[in-house]
N, C-alpha and C. Protein backbone atom coordinates (compact mmCIF):
# COMPACT_ATOMS: atom_id res chain seq x y z
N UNK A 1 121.49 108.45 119.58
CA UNK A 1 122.89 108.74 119.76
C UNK A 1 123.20 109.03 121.24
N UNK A 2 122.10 109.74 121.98
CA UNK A 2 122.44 109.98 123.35
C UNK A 2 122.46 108.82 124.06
N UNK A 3 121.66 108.05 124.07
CA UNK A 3 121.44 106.66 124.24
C UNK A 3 122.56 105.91 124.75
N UNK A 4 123.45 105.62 123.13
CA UNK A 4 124.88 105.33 123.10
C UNK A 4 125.69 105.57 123.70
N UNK A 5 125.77 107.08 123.96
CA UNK A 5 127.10 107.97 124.37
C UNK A 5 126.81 107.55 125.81
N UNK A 6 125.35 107.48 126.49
CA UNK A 6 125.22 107.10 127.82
C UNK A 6 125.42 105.34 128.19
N UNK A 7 125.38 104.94 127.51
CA UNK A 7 125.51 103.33 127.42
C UNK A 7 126.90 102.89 127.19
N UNK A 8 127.59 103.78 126.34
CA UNK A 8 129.09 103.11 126.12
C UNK A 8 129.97 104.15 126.35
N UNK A 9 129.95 105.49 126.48
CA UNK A 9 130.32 106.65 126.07
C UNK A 9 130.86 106.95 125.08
N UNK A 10 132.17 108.12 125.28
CA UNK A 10 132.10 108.83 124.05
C UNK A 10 133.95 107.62 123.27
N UNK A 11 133.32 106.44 123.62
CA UNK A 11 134.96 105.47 122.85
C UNK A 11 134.22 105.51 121.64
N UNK A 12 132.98 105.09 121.58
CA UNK A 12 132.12 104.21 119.92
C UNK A 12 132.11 105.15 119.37
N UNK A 13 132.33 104.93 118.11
CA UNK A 13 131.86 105.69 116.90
C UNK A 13 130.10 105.28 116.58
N UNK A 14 129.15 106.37 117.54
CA UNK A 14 127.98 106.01 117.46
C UNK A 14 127.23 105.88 115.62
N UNK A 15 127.85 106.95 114.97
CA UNK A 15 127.45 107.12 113.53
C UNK A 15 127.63 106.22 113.01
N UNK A 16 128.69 104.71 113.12
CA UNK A 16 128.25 104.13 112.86
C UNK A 16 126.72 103.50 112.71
N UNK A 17 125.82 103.03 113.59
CA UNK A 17 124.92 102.95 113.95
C UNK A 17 123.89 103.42 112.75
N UNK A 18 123.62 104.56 112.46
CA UNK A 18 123.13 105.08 111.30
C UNK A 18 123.42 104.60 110.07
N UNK A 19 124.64 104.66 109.63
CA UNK A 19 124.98 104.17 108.97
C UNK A 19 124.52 102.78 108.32
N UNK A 20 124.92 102.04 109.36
CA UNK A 20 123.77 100.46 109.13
C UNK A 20 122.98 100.17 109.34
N UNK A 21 122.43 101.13 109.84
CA UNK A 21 120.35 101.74 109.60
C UNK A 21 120.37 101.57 107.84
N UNK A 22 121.18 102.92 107.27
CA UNK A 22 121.05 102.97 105.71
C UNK A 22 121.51 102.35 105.27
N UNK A 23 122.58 101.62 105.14
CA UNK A 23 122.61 100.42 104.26
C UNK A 23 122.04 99.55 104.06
N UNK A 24 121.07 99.00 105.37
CA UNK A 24 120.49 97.20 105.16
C UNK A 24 119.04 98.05 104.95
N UNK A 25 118.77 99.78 105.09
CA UNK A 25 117.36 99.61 104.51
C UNK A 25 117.43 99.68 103.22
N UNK A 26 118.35 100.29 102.87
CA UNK A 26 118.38 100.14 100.87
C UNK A 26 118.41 98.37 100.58
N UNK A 27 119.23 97.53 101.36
CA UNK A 27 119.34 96.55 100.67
C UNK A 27 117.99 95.42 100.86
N UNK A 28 117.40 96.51 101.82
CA UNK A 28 116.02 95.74 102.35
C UNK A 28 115.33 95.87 101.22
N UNK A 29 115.16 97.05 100.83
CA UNK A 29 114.06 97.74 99.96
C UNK A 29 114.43 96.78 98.49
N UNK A 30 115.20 95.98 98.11
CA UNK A 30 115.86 95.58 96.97
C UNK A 30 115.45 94.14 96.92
N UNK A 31 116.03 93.71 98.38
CA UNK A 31 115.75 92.22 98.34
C UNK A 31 113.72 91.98 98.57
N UNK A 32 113.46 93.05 99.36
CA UNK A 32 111.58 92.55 99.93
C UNK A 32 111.17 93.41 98.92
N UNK A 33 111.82 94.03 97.89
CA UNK A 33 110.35 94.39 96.40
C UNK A 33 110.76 93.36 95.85
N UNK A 34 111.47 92.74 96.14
CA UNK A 34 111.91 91.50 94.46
C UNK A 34 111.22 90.35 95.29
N UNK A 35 110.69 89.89 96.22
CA UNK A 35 110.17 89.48 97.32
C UNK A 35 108.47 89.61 97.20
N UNK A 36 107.88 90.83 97.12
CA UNK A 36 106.72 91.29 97.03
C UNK A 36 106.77 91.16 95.27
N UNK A 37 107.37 91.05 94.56
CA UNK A 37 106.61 91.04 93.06
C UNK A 37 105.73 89.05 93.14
N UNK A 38 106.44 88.50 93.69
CA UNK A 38 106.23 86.96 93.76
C UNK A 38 104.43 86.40 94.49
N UNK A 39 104.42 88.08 95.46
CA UNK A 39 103.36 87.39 96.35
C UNK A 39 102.16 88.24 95.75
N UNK A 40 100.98 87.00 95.49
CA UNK A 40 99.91 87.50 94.70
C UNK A 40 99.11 88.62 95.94
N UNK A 41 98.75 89.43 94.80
CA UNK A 41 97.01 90.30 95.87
C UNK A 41 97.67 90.69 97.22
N UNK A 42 96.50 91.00 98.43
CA UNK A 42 96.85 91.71 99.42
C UNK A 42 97.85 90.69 100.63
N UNK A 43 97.88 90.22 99.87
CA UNK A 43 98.93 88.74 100.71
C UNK A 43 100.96 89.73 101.07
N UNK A 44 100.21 90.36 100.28
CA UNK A 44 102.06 91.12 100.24
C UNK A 44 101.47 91.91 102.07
N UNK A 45 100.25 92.00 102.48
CA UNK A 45 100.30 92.67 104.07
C UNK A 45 101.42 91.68 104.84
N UNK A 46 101.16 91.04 104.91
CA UNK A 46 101.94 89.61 105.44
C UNK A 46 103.40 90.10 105.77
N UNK A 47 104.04 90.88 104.88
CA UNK A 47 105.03 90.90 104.29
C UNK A 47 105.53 92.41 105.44
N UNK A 48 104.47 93.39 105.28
CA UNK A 48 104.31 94.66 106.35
C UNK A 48 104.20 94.29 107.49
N UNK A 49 103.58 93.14 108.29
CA UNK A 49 103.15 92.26 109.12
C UNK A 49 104.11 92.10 110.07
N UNK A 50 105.00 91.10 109.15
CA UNK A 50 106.56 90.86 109.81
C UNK A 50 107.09 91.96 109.90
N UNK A 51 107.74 92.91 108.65
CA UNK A 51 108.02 93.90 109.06
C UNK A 51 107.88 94.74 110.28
N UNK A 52 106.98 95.19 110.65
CA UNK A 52 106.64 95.61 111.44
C UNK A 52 106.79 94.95 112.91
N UNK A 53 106.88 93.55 113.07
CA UNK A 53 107.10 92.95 114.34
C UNK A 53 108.31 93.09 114.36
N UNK A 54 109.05 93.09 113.37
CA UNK A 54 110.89 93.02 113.81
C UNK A 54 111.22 94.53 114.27
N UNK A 55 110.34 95.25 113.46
CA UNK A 55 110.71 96.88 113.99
C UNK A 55 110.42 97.00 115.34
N UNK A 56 109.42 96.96 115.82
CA UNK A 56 109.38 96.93 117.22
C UNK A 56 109.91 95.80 118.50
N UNK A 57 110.07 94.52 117.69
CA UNK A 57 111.11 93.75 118.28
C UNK A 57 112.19 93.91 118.63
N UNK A 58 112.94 94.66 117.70
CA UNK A 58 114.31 95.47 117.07
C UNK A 58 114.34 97.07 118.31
N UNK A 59 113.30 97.30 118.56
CA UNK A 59 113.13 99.18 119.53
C UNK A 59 113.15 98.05 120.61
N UNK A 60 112.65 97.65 121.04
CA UNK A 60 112.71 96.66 122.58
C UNK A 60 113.86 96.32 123.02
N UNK A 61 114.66 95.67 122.14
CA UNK A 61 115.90 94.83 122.37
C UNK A 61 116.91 95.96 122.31
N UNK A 62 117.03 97.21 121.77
CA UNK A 62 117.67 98.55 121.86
C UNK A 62 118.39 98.58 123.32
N UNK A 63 117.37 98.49 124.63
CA UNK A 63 118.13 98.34 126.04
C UNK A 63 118.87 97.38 126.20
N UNK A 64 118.89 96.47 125.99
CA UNK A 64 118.97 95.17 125.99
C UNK A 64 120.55 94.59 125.65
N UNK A 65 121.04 95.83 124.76
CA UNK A 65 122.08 95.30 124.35
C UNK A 65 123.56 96.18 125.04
N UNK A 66 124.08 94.98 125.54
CA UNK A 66 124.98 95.81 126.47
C UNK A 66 127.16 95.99 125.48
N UNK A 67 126.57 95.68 124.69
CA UNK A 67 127.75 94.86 124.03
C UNK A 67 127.67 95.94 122.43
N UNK A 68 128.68 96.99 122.14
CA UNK A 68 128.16 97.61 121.07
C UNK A 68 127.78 96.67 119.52
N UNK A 69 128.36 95.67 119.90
CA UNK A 69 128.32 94.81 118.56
C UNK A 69 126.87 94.22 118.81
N UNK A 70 126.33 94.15 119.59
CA UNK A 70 124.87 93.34 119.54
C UNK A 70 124.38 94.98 119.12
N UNK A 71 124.38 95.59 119.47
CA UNK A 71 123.51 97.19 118.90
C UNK A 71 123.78 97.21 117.64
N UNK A 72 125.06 96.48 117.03
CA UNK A 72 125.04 97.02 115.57
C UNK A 72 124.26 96.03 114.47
N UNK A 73 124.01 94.68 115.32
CA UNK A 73 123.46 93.57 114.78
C UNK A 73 122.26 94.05 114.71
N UNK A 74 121.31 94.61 115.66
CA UNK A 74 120.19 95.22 115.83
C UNK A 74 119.75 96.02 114.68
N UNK A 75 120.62 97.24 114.65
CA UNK A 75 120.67 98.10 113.79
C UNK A 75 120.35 97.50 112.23
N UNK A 76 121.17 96.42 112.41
CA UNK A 76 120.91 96.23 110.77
C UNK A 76 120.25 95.14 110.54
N UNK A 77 119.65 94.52 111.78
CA UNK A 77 117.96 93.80 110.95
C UNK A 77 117.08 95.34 110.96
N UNK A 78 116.64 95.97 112.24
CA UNK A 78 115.86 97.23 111.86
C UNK A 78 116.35 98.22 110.87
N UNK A 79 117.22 98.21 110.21
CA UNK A 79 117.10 98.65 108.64
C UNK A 79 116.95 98.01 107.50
N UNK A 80 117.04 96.69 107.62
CA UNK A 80 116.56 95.77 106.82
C UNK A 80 114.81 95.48 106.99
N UNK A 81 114.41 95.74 107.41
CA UNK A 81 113.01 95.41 107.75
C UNK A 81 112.03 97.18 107.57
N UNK A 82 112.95 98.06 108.12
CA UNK A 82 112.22 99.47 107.62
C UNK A 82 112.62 99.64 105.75
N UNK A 83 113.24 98.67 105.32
CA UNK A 83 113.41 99.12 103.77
C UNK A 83 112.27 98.08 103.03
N UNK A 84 111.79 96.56 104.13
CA UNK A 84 110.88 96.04 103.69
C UNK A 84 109.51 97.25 103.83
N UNK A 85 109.58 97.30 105.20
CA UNK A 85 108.14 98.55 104.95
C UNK A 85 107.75 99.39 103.96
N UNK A 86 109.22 100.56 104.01
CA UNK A 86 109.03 101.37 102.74
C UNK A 86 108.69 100.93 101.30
N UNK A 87 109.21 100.12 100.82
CA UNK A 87 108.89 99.50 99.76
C UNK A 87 108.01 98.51 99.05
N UNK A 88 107.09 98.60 100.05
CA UNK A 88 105.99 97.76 99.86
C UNK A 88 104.79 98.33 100.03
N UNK A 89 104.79 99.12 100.91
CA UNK A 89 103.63 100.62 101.30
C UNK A 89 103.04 100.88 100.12
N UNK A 90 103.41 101.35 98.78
CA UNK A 90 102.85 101.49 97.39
C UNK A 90 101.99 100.59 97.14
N UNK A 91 102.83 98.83 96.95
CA UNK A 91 102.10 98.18 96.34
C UNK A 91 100.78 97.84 97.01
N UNK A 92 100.96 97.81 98.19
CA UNK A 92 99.87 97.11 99.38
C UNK A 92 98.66 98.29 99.01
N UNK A 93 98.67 99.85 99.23
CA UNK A 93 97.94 100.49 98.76
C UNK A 93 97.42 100.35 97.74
N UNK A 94 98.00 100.28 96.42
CA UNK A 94 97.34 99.90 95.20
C UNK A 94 96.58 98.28 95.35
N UNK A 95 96.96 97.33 95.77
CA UNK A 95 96.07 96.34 95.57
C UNK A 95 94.91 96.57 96.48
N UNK A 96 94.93 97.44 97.73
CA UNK A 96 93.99 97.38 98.92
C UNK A 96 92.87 98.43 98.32
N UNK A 97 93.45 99.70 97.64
CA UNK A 97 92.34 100.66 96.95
C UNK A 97 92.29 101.03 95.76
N UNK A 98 93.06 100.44 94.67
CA UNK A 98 92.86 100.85 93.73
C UNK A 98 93.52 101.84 92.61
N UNK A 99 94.07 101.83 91.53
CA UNK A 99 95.16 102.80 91.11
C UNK A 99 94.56 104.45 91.32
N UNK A 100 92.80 104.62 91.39
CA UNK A 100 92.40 106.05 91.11
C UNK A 100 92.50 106.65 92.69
N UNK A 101 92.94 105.81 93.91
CA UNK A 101 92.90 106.13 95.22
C UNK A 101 94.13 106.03 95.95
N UNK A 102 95.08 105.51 95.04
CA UNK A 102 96.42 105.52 95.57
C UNK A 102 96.98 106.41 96.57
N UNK A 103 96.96 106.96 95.52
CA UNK A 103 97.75 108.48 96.00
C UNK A 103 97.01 109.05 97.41
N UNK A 104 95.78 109.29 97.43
CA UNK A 104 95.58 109.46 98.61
C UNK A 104 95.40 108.70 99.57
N UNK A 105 95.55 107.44 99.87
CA UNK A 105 95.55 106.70 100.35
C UNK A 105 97.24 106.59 101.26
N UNK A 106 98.55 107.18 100.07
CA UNK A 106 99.59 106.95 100.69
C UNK A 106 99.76 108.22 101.45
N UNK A 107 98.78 109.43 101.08
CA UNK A 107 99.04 110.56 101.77
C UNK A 107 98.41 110.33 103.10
N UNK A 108 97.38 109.43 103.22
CA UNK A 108 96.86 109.38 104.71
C UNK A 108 97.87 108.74 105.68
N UNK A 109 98.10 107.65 104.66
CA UNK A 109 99.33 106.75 105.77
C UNK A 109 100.70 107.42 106.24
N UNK A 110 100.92 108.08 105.07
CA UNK A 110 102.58 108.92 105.85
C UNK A 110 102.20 110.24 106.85
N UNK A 111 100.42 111.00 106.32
CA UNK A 111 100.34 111.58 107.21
C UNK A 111 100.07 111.50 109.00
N UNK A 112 99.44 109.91 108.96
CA UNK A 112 99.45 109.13 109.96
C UNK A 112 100.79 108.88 110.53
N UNK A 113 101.81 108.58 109.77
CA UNK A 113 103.01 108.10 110.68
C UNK A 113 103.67 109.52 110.69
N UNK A 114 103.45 110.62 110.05
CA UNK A 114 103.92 111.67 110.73
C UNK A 114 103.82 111.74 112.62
N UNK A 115 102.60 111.73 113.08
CA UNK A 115 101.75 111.84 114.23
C UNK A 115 102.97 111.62 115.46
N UNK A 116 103.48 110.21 115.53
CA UNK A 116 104.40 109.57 115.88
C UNK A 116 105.80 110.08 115.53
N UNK A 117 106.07 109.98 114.85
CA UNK A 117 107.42 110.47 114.46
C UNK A 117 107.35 111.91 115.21
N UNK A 118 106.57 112.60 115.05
CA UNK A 118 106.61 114.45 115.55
C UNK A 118 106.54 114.36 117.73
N UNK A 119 105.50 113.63 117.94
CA UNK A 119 105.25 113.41 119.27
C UNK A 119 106.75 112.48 119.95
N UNK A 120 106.74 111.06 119.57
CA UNK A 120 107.86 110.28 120.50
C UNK A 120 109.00 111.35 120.67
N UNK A 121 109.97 111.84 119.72
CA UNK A 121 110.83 112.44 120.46
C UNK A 121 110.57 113.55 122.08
N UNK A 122 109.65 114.23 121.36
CA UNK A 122 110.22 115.07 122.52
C UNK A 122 109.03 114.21 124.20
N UNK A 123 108.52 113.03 124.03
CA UNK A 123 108.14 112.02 125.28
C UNK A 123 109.20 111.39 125.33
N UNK A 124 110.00 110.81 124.77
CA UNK A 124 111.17 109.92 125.04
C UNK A 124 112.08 111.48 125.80
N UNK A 125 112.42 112.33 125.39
CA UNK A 125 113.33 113.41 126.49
C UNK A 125 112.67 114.05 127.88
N UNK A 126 111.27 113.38 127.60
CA UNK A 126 110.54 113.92 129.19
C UNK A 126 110.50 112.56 130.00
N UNK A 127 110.89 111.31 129.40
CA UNK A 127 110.70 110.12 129.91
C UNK A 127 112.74 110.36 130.65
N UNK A 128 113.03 110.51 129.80
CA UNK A 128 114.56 110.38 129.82
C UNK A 128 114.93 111.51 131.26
N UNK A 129 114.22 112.72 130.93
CA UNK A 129 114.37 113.81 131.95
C UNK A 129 113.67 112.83 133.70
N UNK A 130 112.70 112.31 133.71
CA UNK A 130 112.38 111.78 134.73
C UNK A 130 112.63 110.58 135.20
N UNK A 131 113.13 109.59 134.40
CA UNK A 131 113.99 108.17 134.74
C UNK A 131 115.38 108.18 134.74
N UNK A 132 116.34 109.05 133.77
CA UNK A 132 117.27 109.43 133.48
C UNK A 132 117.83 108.28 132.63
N UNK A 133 116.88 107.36 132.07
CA UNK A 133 117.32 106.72 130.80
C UNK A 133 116.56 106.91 129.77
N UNK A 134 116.79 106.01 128.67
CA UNK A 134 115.92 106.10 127.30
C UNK A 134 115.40 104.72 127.14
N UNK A 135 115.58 103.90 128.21
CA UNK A 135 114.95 102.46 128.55
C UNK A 135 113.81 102.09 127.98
N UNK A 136 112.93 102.92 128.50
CA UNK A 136 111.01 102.97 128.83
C UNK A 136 110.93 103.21 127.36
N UNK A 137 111.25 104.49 127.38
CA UNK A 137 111.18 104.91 125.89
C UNK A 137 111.80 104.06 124.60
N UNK A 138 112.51 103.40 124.42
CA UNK A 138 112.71 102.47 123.48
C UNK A 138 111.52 101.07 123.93
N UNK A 139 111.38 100.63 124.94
CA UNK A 139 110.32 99.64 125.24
C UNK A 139 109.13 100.12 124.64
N UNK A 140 108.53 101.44 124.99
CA UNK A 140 106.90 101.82 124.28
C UNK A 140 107.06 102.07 123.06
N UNK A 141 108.31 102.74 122.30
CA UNK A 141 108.34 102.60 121.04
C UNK A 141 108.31 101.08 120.29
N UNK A 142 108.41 100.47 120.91
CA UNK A 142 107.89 99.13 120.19
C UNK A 142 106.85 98.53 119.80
N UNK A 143 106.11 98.90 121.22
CA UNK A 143 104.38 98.57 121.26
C UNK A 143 103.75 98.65 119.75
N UNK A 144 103.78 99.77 119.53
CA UNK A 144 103.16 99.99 118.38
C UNK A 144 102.88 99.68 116.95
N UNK A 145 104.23 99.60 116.95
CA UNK A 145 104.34 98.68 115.82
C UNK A 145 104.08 96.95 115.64
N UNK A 146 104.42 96.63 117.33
CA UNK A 146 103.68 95.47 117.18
C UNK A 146 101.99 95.08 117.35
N UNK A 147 101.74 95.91 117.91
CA UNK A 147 99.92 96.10 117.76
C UNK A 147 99.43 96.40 116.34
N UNK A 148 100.41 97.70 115.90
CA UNK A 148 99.87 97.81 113.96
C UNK A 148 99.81 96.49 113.28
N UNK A 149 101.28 95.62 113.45
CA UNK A 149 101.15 94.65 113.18
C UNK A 149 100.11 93.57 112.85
N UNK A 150 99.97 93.17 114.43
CA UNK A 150 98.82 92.38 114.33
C UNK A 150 97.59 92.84 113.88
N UNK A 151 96.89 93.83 114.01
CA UNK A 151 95.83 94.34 113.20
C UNK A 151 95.84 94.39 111.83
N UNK A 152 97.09 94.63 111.19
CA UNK A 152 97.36 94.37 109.96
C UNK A 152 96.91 93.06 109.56
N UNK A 153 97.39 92.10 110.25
CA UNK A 153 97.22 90.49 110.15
C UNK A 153 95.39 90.55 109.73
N UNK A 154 94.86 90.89 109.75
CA UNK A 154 93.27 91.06 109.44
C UNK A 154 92.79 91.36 108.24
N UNK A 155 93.67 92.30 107.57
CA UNK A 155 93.26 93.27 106.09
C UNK A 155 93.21 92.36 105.13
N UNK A 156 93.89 91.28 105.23
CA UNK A 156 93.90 90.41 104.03
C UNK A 156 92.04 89.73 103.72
N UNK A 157 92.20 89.52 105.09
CA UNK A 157 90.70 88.84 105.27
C UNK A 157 89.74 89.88 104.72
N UNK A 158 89.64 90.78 105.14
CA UNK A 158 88.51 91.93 105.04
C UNK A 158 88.48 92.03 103.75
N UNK A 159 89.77 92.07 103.19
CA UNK A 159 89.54 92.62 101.45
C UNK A 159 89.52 91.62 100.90
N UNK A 160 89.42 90.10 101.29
CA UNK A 160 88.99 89.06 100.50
C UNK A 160 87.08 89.01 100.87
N UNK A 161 86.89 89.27 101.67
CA UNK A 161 85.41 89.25 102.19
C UNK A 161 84.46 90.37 101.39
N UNK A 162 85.23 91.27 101.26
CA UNK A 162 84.86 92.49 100.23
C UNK A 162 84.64 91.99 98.44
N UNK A 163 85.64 91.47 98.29
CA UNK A 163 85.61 90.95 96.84
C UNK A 163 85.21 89.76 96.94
N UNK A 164 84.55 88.92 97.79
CA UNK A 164 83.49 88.16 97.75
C UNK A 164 82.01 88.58 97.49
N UNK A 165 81.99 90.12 98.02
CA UNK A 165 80.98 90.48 97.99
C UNK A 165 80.71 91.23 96.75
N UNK A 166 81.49 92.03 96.41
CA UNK A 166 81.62 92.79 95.00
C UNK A 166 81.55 91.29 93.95
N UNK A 167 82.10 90.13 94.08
CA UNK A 167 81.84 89.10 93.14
C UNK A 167 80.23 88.75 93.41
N UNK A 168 79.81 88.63 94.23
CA UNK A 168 78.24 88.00 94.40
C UNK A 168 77.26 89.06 93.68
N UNK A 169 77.43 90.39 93.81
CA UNK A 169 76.76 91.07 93.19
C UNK A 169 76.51 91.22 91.75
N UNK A 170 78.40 91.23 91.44
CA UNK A 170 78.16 90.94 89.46
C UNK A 170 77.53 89.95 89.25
N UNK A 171 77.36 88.99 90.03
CA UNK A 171 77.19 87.50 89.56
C UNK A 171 75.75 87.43 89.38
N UNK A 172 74.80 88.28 90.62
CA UNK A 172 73.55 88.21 90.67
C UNK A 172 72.96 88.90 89.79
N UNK A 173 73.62 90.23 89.36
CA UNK A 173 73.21 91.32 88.42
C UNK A 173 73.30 90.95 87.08
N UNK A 174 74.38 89.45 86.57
CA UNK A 174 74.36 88.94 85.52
C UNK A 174 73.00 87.96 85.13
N UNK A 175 72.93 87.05 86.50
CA UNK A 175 71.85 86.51 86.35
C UNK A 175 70.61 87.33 86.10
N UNK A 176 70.04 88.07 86.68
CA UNK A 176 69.33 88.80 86.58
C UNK A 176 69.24 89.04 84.88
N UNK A 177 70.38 90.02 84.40
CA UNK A 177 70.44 90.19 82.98
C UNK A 177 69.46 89.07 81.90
N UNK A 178 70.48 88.03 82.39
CA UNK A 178 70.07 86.53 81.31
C UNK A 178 68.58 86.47 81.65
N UNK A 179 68.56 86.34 82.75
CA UNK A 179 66.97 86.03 82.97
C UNK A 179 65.71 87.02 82.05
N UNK A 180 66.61 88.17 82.24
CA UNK A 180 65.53 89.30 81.21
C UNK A 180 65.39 88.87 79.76
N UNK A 181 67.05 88.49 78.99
CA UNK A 181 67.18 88.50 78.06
C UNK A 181 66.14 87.23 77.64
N UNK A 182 66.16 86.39 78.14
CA UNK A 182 65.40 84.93 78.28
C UNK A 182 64.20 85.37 78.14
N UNK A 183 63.42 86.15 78.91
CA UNK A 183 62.45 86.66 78.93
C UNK A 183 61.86 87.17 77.47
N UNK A 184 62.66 88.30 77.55
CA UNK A 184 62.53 88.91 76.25
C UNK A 184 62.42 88.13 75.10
N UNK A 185 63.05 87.01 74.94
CA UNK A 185 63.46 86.29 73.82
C UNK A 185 61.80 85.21 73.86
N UNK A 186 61.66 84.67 75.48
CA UNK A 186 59.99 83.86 75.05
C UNK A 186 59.16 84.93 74.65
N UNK A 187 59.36 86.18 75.17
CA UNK A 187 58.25 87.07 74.50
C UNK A 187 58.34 86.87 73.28
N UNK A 188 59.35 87.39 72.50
CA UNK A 188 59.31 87.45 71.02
C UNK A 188 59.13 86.38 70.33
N UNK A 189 58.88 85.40 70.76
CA UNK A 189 58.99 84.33 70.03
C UNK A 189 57.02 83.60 70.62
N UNK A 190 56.55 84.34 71.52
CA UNK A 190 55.12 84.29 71.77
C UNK A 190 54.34 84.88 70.43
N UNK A 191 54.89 86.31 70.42
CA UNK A 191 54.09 87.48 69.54
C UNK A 191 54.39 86.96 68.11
N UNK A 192 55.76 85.88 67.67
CA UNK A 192 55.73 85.24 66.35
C UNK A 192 55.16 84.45 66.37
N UNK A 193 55.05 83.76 67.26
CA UNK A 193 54.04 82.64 67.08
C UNK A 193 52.09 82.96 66.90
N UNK A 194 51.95 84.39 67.63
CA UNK A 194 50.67 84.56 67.98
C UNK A 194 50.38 84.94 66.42
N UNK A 195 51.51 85.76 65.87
CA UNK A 195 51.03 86.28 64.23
C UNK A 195 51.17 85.43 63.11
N UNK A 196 51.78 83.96 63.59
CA UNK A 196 51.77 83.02 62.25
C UNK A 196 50.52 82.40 62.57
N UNK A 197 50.37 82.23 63.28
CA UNK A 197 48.61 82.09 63.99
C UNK A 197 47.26 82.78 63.31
């Protein structure tokens, strides 16, 4: 909001702005779960992937816009794309660990994006105090999310490489089985033969 008031002053109705933060993330969250029911297994990362590049695409282009109507266009892809995040965070956890690890799994991640959320503000008002904009600070708030991003781009692989491996094992441990049972079965059929003998 300070941002604004320094960029356009006090004519805009900055609350707008918020506003169409919350609307396009509810309508995000509506259109990208009905979106994510379609996409099989951990393939829905893909989905966090993008997300996540537009969010920090979306914090970059924040300076950028000199025109309040391009800020409000902004505004409401980055709430359309933070309602894809939110709403997909569940499922991606459950296919990545499992229904008995869920839960803690979503407590690590929100406790993780706590970290960020608690720190940037008050660096963006020591950035702001020594440049006397919020420039820098909307530029590095981007980074991040586009680096999560791309690292994200990886998980799909890893947890297909994993359940390649968890498959090779049943597979070997089955063989194994048959092979006993096989076993077992020429035995018994040695010791009938040795006693009709």
């Amino acid at each position: 909001m300070k941002h604004v008031k320094d960029r356009f002053g006090d004519s805009v109705p900055e609350e707008v702005l918020l506003l169409c933060l919350g609307i396009t993330s509810g309508v995000g969250r509506l259109i990208f779960g009905r979106v994510a029911d379609y996409i099989p297994g951990a393939r829905k990362v893909y989905l966090q992937v993008a997300s996540f590049f537009f969010i920090g695409l979306m914090s970059m282009m924040i300076p950028l816009c000199h025109l309040f109507g391009g800020l409000i266009a902004v505004c409401l892809f980055m709430g359309l794309f933070d309602g894809c995040f939110i709403c997909i965070m569940a499922p991606i956890a459950f296919e990545l660990v499992g229904a008995q690890d869920v839960s803690q799994a979503i407590g690590f991640l929100l406790g993780l994006m706590s970290i960020p959320m608690t720190v940037g503000p008050p660096i963006a008002g020591l950035l702001y105090d020594h440049l006397g904009t919020y420039d820098v600070a909307f530029y590095l708030a981007g980074v991040p999310p586009i680096i999560g991003g791309a690292i994200l781009c990886f998980i799909p692989w890893v947890h297909e490489r994993q359940n390649l491996k968890e498959r090779a094992k049943h597979v070997d441990g089955e063989t194994t089985e048959k092979m006993l049972e096989n076993e077992s079965t020429l035995l018994d059929l040695y010791f009938l033969a040795e006693d009709i003998i």
